[in-house]
Protein backbone atom coordinates (compact mmCIF):
# COMPACT_ATOMS: atom_id res chain seq x y z
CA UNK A 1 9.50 5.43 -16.59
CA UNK A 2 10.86 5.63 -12.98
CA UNK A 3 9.46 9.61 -11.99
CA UNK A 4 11.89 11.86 -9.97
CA UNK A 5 8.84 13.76 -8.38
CA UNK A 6 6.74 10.85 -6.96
CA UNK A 7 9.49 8.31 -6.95
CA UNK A 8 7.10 5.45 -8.74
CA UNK A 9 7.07 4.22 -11.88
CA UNK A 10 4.34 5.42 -14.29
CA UNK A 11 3.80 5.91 -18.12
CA UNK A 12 1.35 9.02 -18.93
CA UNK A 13 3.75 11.40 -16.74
CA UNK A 14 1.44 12.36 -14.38
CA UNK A 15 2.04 11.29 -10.68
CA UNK A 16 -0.92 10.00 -8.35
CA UNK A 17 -2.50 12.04 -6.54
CA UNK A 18 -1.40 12.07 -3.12
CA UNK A 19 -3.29 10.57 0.03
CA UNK A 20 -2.61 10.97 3.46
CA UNK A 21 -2.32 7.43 5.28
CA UNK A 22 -2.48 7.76 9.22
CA UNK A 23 -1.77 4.42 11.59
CA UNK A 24 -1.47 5.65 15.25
CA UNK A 25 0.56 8.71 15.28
CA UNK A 26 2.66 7.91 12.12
CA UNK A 27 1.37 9.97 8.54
CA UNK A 28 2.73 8.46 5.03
CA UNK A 29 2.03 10.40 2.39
CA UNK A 30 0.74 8.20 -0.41
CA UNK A 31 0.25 8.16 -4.64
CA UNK A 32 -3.02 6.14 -4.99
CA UNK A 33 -5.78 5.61 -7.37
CA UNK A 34 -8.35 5.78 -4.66
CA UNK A 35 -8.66 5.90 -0.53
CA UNK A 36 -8.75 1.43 -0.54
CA UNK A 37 -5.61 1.75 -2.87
CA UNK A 38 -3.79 4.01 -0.31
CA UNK A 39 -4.74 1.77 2.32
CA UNK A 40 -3.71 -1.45 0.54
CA UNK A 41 -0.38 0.50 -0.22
CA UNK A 42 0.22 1.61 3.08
CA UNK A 43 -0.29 -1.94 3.90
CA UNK A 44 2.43 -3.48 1.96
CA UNK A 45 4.66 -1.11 3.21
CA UNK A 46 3.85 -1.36 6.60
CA UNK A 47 3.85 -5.15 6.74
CA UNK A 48 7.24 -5.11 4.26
CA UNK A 49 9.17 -2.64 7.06
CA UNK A 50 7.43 -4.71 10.03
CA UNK A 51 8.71 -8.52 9.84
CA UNK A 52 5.14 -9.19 7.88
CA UNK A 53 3.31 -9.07 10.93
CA UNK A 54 0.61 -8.25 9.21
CA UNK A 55 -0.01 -12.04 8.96
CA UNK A 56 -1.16 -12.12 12.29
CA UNK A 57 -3.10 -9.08 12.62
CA UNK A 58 -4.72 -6.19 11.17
CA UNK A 59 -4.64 -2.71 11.70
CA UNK A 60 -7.01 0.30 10.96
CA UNK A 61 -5.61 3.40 9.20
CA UNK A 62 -7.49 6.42 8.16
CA UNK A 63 -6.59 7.31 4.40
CA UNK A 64 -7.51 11.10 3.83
CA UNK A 65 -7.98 13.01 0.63
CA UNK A 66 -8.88 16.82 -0.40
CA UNK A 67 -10.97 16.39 3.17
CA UNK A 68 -13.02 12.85 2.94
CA UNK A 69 -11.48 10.82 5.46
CA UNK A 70 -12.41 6.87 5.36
CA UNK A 71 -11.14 4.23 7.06
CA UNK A 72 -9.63 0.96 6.42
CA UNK A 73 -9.05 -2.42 8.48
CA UNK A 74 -5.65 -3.72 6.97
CA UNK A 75 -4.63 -7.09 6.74
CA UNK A 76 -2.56 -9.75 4.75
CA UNK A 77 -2.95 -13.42 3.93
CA UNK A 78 -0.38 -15.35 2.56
CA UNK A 79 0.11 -16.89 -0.65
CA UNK A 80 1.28 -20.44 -2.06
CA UNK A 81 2.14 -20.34 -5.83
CA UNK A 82 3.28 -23.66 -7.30
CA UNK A 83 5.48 -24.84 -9.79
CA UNK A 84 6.55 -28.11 -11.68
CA UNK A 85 9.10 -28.14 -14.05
CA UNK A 86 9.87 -31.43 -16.03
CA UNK A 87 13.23 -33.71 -15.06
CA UNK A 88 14.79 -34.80 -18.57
């Protein structure tokens, strides 16, 4: 079910809670299981809005929740999934 308050999809109608993702001077708010899963989130949409440049790099971002900060190198690798379908 596609929630109007956190804008994600989830089933048991409660949203995430909320982390606060910071890369440089730029704060996304963030629905995660945990601080890593905020910072792999924040990752996908960083790379996703950035021409994937995470390919080439990484970048540390501090994830922060109810006042335990931790932080996180970011990166991405790319992946090859293959296929063969039969000719008839």
């Amino acid at each position: 079910m596609y929630c109007t308050e956190c804008k994600e999809f989830h089933s048991d109608g409660k949203c995430l809670p909320v982390y606060t993702v910071t890369y440089d001077d730029y704060d996304k708010k963030i629905g995660a299981h945990g601080h890593w899963d905020a910072a792999m989130k924040f990752g996908e949409h960083y790379n996703s809005n950035s021409d994937y440049c995470l390919m080439n790099e990484e970048i540390e971002v501090s994830v922060e929740f109810e006042g335990v900060t931790k932080r996180f190198k970011v990166s991405a690798e790319p992946s090859i999934d293959y296929n063969a379908d039969e000719i008839i």
